[in-house]
N, C-alpha and C. Protein backbone atom coordinates (compact mmCIF):
# COMPACT_ATOMS: atom_id res chain seq x y z
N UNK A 1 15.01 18.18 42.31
CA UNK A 1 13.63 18.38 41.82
C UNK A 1 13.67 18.59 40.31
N UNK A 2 12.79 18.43 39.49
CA UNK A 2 12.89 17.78 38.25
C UNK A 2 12.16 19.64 37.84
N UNK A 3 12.47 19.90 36.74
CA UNK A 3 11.86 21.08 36.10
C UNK A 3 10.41 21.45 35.82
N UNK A 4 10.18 19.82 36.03
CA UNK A 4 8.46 19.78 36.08
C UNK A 4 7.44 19.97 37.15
N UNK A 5 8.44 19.43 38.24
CA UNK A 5 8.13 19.43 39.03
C UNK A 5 7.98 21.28 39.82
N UNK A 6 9.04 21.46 39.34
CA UNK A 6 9.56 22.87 40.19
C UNK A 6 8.21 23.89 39.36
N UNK A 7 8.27 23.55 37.94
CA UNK A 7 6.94 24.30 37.50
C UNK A 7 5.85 24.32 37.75
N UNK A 8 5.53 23.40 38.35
CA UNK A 8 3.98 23.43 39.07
C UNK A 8 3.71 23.76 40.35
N UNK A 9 4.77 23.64 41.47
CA UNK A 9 4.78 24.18 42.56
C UNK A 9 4.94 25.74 42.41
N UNK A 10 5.51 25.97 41.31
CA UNK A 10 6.12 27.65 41.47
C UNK A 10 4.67 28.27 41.15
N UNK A 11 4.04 27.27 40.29
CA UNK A 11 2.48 27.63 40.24
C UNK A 11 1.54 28.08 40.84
N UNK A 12 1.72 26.96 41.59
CA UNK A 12 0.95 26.67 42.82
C UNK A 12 1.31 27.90 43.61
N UNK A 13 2.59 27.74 44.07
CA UNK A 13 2.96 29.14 44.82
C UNK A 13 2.44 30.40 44.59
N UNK A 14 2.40 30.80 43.48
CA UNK A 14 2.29 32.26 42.89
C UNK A 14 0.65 32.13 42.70
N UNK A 15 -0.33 31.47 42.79
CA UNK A 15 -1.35 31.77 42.48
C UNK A 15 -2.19 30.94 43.33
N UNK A 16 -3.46 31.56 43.72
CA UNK A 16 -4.45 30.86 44.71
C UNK A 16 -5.70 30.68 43.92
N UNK A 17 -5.58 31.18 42.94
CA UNK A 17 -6.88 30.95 41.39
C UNK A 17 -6.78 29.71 41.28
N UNK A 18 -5.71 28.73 40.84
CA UNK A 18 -5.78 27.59 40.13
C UNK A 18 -4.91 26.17 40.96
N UNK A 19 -5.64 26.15 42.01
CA UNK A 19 -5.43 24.49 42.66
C UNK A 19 -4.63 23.62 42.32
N UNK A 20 -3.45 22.97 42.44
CA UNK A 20 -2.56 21.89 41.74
C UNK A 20 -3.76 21.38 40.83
N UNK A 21 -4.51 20.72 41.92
CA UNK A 21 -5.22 19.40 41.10
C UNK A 21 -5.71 19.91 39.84
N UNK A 22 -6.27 21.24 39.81
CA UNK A 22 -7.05 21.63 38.28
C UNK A 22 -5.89 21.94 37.60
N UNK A 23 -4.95 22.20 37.92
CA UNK A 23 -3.99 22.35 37.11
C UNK A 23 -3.41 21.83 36.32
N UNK A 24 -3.27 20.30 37.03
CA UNK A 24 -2.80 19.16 36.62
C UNK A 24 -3.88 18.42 35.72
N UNK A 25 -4.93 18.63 36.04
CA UNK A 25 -6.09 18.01 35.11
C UNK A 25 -5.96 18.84 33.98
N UNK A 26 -6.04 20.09 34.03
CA UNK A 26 -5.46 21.10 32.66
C UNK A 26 -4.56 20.04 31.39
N UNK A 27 -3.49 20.48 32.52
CA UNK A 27 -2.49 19.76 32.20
C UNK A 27 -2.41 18.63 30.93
N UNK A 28 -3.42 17.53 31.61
CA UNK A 28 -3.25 15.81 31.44
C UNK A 28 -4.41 15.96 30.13
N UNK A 29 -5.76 16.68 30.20
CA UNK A 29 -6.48 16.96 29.53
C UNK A 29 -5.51 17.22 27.84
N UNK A 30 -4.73 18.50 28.25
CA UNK A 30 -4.58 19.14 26.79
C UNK A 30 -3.65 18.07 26.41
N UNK A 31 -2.53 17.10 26.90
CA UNK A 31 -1.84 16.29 26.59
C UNK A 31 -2.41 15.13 25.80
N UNK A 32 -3.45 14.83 26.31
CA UNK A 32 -4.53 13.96 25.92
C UNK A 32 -4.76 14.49 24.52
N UNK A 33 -5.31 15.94 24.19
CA UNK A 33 -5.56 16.35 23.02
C UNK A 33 -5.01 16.02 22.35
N UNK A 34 -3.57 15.90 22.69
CA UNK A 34 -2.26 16.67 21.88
C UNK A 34 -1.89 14.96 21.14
N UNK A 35 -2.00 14.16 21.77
CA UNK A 35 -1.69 12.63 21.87
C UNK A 35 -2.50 12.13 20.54
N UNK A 36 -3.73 12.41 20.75
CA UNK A 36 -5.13 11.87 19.76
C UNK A 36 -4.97 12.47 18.44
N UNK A 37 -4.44 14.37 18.54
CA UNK A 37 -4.09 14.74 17.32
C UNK A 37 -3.10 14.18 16.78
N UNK A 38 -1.68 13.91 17.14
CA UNK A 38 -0.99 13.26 16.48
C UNK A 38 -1.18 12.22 15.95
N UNK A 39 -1.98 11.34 16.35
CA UNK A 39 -2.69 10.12 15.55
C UNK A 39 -3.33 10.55 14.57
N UNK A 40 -4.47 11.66 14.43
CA UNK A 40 -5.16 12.48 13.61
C UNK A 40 -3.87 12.94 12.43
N UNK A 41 -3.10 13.87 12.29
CA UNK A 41 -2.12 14.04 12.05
C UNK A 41 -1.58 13.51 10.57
N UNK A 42 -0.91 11.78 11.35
CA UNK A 42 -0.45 11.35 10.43
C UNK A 42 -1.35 11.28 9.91
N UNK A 43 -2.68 10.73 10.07
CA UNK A 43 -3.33 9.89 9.23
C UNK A 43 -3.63 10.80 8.08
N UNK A 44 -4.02 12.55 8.26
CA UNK A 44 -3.82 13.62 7.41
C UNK A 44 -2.64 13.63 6.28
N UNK A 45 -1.85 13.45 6.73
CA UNK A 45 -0.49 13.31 5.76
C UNK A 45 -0.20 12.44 4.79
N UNK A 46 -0.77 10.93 5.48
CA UNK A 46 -0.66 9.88 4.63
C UNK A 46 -2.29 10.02 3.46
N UNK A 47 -3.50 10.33 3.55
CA UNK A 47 -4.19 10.60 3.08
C UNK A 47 -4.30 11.69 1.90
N UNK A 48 -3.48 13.01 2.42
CA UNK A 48 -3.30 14.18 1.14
C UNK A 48 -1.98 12.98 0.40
N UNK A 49 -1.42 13.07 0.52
CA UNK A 49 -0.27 12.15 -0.44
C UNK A 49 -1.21 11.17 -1.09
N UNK A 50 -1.99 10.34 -0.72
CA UNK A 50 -2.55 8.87 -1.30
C UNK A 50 -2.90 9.67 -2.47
N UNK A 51 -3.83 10.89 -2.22
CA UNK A 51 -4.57 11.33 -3.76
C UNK A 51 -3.70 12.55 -4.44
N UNK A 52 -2.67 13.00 -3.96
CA UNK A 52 -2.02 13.72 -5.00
C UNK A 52 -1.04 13.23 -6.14
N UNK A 53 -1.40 11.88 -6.30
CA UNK A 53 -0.95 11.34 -7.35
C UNK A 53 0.68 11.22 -7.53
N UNK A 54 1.43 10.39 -8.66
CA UNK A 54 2.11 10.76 -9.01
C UNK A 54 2.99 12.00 -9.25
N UNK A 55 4.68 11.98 -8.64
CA UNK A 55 5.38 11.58 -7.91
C UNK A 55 5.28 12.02 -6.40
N UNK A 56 4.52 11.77 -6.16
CA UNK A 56 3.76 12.46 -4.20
C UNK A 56 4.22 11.12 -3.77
N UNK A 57 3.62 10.20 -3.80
CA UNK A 57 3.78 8.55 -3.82
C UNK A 57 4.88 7.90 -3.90
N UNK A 58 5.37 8.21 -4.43
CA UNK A 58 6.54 7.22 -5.03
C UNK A 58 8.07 7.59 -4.25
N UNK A 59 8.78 6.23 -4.06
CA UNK A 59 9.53 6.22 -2.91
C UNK A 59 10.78 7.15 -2.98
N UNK A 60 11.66 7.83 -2.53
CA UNK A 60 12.24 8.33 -2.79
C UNK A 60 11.91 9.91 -2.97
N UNK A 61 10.59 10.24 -3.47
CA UNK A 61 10.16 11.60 -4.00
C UNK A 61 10.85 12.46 -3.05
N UNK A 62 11.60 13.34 -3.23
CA UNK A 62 11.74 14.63 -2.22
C UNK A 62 10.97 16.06 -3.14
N UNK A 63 10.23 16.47 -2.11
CA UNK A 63 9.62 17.81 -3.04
C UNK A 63 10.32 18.70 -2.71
N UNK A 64 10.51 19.85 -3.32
CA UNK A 64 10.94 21.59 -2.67
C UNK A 64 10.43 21.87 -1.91
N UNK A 65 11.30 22.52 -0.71
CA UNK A 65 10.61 22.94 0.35
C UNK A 65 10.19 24.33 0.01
N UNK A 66 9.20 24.32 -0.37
CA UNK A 66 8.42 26.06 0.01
C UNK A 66 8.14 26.06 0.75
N UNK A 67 8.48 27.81 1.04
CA UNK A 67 8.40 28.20 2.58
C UNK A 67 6.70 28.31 2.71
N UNK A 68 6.15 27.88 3.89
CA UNK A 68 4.66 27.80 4.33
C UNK A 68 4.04 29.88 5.02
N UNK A 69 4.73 30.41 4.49
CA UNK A 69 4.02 31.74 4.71
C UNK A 69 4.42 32.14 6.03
N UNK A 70 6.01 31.96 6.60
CA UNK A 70 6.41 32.53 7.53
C UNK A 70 6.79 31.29 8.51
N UNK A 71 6.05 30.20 8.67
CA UNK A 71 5.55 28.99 9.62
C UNK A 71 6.57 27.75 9.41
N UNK A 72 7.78 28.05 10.10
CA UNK A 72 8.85 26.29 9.76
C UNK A 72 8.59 25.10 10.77
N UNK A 73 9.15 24.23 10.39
CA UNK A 73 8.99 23.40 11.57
C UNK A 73 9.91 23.93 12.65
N UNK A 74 9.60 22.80 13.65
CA UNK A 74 10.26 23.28 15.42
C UNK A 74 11.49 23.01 14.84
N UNK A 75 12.44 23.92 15.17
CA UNK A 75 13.90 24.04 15.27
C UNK A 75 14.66 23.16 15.68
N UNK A 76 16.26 22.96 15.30
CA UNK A 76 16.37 21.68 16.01
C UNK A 76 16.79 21.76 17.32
N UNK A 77 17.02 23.37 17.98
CA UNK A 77 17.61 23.69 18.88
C UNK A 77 15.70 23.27 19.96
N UNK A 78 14.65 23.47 19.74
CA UNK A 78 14.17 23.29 20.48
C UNK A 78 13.63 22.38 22.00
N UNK A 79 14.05 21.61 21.51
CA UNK A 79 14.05 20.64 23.22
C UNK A 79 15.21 21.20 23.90
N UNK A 80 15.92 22.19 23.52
CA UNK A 80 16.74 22.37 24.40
C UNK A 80 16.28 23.94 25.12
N UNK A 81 15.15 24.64 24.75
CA UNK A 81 14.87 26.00 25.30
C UNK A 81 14.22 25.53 26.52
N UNK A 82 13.87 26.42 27.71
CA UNK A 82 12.86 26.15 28.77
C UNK A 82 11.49 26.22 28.35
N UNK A 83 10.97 25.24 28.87
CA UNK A 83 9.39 24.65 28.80
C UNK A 83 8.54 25.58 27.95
N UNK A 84 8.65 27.13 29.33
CA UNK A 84 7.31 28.01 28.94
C UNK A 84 7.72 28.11 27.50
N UNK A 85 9.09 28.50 26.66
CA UNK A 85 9.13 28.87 25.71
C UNK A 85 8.98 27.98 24.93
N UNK A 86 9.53 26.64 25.05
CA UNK A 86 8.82 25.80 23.77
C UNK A 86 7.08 25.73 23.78
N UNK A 87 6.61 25.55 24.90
CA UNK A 87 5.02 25.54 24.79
C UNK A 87 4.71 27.33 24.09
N UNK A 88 5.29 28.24 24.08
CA UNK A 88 4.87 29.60 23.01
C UNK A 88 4.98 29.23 21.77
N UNK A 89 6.45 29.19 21.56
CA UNK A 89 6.13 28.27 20.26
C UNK A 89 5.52 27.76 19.55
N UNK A 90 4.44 26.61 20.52
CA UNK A 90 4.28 25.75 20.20
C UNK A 90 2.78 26.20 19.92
N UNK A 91 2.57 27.06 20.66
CA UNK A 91 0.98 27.59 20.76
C UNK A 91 1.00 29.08 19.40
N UNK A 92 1.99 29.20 19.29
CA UNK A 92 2.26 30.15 18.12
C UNK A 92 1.85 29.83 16.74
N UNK A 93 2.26 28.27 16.57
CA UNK A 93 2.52 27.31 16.03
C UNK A 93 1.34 26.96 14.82
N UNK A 94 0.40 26.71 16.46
CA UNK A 94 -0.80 25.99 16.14
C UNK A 94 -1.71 27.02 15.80
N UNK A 95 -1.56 28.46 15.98
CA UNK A 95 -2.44 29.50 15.78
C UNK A 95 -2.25 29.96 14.73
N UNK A 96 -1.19 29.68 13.71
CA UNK A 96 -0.63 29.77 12.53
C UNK A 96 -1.02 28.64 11.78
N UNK A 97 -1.30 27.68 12.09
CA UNK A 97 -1.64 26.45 11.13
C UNK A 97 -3.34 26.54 10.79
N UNK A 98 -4.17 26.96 11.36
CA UNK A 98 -5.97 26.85 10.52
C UNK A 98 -5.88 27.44 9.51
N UNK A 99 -4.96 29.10 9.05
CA UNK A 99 -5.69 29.64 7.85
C UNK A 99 -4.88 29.16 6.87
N UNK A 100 -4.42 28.05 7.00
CA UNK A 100 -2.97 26.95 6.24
C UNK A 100 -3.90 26.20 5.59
N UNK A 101 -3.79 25.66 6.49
CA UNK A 101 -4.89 24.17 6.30
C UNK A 101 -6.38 24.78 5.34
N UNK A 102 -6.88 26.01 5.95
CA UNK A 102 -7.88 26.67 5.25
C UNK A 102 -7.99 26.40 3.83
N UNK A 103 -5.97 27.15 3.53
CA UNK A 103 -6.25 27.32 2.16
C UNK A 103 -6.09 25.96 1.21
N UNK A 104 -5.38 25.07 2.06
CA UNK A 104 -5.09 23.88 1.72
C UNK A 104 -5.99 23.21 1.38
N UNK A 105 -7.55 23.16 2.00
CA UNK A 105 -8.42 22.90 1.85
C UNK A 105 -9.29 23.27 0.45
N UNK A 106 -8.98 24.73 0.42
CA UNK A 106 -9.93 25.58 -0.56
C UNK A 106 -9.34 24.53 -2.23
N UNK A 107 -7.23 24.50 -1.94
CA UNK A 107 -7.07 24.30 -3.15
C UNK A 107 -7.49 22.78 -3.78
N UNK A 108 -7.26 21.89 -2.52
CA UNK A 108 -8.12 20.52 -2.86
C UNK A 108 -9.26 20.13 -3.07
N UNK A 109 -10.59 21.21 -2.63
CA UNK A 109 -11.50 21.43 -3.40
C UNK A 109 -11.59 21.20 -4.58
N UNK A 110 -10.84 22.12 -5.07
CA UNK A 110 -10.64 22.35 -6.82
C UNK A 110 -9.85 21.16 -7.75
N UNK A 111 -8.79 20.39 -7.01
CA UNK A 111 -8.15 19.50 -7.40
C UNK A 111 -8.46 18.29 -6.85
N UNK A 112 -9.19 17.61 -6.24
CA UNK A 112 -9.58 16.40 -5.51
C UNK A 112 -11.04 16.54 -5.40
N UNK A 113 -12.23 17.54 -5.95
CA UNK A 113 -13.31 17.37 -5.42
C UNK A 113 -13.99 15.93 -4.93
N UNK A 114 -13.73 15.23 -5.81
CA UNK A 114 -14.21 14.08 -5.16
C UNK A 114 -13.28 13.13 -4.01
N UNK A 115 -12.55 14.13 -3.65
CA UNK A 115 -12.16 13.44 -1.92
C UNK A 115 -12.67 13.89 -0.92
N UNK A 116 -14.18 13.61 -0.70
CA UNK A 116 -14.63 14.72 0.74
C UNK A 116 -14.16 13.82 1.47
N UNK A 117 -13.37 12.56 2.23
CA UNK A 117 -12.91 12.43 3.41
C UNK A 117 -11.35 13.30 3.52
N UNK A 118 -10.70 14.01 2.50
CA UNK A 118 -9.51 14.19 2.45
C UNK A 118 -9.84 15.53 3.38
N UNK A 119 -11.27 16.30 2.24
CA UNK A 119 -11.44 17.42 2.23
C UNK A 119 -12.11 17.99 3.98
N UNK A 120 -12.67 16.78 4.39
CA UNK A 120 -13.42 17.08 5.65
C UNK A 120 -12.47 16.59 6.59
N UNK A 121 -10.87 16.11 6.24
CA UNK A 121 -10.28 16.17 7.63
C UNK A 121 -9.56 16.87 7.35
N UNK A 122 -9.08 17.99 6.34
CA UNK A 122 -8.21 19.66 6.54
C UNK A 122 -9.27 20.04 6.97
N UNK A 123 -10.86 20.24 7.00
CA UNK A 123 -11.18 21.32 7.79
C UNK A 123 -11.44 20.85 9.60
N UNK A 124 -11.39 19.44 10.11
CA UNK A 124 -11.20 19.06 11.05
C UNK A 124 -10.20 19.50 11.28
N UNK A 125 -8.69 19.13 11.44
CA UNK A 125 -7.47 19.80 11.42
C UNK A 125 -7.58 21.12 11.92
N UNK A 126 -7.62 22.27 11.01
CA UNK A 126 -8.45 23.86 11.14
C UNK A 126 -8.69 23.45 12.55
N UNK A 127 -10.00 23.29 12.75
CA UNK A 127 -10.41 23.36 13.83
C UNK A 127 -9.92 22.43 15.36
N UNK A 128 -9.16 21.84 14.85
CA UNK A 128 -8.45 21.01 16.28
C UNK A 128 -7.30 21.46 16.23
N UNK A 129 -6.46 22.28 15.67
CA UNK A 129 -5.25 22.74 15.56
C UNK A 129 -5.46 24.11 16.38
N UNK A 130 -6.62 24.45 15.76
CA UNK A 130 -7.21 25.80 17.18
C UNK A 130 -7.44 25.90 18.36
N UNK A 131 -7.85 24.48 18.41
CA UNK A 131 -8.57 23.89 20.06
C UNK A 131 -7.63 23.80 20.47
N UNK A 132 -6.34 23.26 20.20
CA UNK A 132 -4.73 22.78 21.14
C UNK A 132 -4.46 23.71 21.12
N UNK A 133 -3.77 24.89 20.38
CA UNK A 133 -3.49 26.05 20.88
C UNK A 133 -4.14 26.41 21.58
N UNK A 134 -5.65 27.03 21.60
CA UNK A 134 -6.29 27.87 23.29
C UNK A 134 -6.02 26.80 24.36
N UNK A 135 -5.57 25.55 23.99
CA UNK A 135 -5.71 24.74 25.36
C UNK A 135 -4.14 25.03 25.81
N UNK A 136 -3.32 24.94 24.94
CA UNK A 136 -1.93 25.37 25.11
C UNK A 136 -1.42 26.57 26.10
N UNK A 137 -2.36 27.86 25.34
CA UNK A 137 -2.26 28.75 25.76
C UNK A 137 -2.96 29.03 27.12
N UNK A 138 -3.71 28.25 27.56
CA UNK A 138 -5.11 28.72 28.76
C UNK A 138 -3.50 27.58 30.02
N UNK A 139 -2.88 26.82 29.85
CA UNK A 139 -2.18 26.24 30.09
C UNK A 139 -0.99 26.99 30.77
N UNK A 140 -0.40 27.98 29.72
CA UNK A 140 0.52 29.01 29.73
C UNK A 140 0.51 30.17 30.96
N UNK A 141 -0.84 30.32 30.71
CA UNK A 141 -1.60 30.90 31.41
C UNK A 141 -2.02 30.44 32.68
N UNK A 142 -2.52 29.32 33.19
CA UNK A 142 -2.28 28.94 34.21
C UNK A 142 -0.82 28.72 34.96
N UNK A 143 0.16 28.56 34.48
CA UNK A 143 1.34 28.52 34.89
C UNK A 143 2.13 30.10 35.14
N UNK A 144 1.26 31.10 34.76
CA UNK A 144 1.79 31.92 35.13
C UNK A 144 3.23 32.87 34.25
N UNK A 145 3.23 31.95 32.83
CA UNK A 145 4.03 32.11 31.75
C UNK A 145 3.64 33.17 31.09
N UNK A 146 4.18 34.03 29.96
CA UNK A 146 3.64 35.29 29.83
C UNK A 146 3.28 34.51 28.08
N UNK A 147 2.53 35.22 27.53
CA UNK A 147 1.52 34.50 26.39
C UNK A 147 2.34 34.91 25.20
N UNK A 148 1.69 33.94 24.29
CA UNK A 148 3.10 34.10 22.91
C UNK A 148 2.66 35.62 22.41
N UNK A 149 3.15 36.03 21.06
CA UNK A 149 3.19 36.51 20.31
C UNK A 149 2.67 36.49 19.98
N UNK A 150 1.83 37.82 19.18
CA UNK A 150 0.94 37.78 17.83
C UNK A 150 1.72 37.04 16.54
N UNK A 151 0.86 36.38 15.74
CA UNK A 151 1.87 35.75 14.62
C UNK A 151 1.09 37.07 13.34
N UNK A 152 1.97 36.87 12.23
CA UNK A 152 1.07 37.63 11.22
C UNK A 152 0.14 36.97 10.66
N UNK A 153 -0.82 37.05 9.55
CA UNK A 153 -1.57 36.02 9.04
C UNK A 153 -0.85 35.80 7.70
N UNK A 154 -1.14 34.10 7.95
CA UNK A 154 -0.21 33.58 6.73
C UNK A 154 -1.03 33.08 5.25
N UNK A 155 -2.28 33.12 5.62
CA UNK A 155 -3.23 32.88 4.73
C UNK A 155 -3.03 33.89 3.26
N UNK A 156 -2.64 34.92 3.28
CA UNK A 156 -2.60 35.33 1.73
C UNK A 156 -1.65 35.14 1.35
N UNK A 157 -0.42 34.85 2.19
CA UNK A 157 0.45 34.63 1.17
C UNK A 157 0.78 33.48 1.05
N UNK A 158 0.55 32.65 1.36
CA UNK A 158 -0.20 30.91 1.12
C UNK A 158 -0.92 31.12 -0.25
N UNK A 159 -1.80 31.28 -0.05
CA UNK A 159 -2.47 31.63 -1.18
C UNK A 159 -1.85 31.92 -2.84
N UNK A 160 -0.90 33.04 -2.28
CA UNK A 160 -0.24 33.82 -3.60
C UNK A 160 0.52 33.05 -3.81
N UNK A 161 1.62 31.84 -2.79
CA UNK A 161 2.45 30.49 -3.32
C UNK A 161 1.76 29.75 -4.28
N UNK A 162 0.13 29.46 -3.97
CA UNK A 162 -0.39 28.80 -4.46
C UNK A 162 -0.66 28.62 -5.96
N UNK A 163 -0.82 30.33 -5.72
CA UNK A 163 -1.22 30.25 -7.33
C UNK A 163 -0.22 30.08 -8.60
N UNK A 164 0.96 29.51 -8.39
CA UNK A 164 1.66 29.14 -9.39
C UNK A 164 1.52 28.11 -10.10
N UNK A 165 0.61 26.96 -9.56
CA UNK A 165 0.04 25.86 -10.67
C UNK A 165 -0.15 24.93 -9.89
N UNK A 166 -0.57 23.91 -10.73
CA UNK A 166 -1.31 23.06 -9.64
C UNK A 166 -0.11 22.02 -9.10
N UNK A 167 1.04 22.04 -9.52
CA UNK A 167 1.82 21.14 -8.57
C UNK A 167 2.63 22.02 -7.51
N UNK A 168 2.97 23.23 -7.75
CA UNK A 168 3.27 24.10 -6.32
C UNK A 168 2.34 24.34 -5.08
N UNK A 169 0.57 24.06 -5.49
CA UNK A 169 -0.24 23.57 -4.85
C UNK A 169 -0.38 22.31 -4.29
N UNK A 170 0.30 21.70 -5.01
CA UNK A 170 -0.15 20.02 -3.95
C UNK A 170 1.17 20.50 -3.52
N UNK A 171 2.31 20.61 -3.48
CA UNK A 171 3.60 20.83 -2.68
C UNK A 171 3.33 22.05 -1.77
N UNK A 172 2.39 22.83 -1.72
CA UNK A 172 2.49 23.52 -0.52
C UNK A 172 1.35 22.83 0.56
N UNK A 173 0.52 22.12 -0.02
CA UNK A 173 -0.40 21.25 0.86
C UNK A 173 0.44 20.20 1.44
N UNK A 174 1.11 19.48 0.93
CA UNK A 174 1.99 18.43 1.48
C UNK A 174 3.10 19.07 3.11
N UNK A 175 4.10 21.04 2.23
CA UNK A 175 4.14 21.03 3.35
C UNK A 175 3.81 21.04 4.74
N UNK A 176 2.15 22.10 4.46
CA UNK A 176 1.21 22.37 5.80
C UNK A 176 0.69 21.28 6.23
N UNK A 177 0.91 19.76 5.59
CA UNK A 177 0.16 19.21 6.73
C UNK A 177 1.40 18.25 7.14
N UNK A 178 2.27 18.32 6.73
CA UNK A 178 4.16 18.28 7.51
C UNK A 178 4.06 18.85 8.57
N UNK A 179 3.94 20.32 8.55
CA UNK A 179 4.36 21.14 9.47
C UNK A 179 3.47 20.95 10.68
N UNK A 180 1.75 20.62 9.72
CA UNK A 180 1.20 20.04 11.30
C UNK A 180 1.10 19.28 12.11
N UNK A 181 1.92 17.71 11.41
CA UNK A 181 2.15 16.60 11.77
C UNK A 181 3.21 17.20 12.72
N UNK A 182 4.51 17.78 12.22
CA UNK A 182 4.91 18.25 13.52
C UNK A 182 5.18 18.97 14.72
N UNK A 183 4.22 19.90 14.77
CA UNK A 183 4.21 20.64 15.44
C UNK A 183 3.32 20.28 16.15
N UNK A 184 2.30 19.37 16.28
CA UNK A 184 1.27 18.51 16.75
C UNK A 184 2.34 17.74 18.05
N UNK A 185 3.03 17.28 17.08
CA UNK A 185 3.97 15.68 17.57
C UNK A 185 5.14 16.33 18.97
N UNK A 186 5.28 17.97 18.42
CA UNK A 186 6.15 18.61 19.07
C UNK A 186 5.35 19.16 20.84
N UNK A 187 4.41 19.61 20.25
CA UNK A 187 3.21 19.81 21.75
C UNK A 187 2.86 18.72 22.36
N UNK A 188 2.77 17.65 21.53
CA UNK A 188 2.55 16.31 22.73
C UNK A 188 3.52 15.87 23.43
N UNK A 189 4.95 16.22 23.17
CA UNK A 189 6.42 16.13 23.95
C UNK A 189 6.46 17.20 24.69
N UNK A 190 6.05 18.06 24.42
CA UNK A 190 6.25 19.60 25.13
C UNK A 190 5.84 19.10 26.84
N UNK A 191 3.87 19.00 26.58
CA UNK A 191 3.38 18.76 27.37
C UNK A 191 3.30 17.45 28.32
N UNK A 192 4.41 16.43 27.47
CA UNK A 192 4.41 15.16 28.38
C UNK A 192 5.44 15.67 29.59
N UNK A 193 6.65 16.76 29.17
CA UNK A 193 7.02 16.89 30.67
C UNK A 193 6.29 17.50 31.38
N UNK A 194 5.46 18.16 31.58
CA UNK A 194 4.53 18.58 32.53
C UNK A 194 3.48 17.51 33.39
N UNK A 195 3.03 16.82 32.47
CA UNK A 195 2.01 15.18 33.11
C UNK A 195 2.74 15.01 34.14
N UNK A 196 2.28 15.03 35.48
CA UNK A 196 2.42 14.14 36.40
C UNK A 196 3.19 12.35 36.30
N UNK A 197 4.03 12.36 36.95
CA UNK A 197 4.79 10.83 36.07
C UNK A 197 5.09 10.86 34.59
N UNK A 198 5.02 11.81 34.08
CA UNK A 198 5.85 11.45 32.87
C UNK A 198 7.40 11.88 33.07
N UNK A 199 7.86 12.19 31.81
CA UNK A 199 9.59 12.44 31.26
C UNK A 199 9.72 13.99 32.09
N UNK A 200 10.68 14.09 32.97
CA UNK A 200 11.04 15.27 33.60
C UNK A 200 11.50 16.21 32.59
């Protein structure tokens, strides 16, 4: 029996609240989310780069990694932890990424005003990066998994990275919407072993 399998029966078992079938619709639903954001995603990534100009663009560029206010990408050890814990993670993740994107938003305001499609999909982002986590988590929760962690808030000190000038600002925007490209990309793998017929 496949790990996916064994997780949804053990589900099933332990609880008379939540029916395979809604479970599995849970399930297929938030995967679905998770699928559409990653399309969303890149297209975020490739878009903040188009207008941060010179050397953002240009082939080869590697920027400094500043740290995103506590928030790295998924580890490389992660496909190898059990499920519930990469989906905490993962829902940790995403509950850590809106007041990111927030500020990411606030600083492209000031430096891109005239990109409101840039500017109106960080605050889309924000808000669909929220929606996959509670769906993550209501998920977690149906399975009977115990719920992540409080994260701290990463928003001021985002912020205080920020204010070192305006190119440590486009380099900390570049990383947060990295980190959400993958951690997006990481929940839609999470949750494909759970789908019914998908990857065990």
């Amino acid at each position: 029996m496949s790990r996916r399998e064994g997780s949804l029966e053990d589900s099933q078992a332990d609880s008379s609240v939540s029916p395979l079938p809604l479970l599995e619709a849970k399930i297929r639903q938030t995967h679905s989310l998770a699928r559409l954001l990653t399309k969303y995603a890149e297209q975020l990534f490739q878009e903040y780069v188009q207008h941060q100009g010179d050397p953002f663009g240009l082939p080869g560029f590697s920027p400094p990694r500043l740290p995103a206010a506590g928030l790295s990408a998924p580890a490389p050890g992660h496909a190898g932890l059990p499920l519930p814990e990469r989906l905490r993670l993962d829902a940790g993740a995403l509950a850590a990424l809106p007041p990111l994107l927030d500020v990411v938003r606030r600083l492209q305001a000031e430096l891109n005003p005239r990109a409101p499609r840039l500017l109106r999909r960080l605050e889309e982002a924000a808000r669909q990066a929220r929606a996959l986590g509670a769906a993550v988590e209501a998920v977690l929760a149906a399975l009977g998994a115990e719920p992540r962690e409080p994260r701290p808030e990463p928003a001021a000190a985002a912020a205080a990275a920020a204010a070192a000038g305006v190119f440590p600002a486009k380099v900390l925007g570049l990383r947060v919407c990295s980190l959400y490209r993958e951690w997006v990309s990481c929940t839609e793998a999470d949750l494909g072993q759970l789908v019914p017929g998908g990857p065990a």
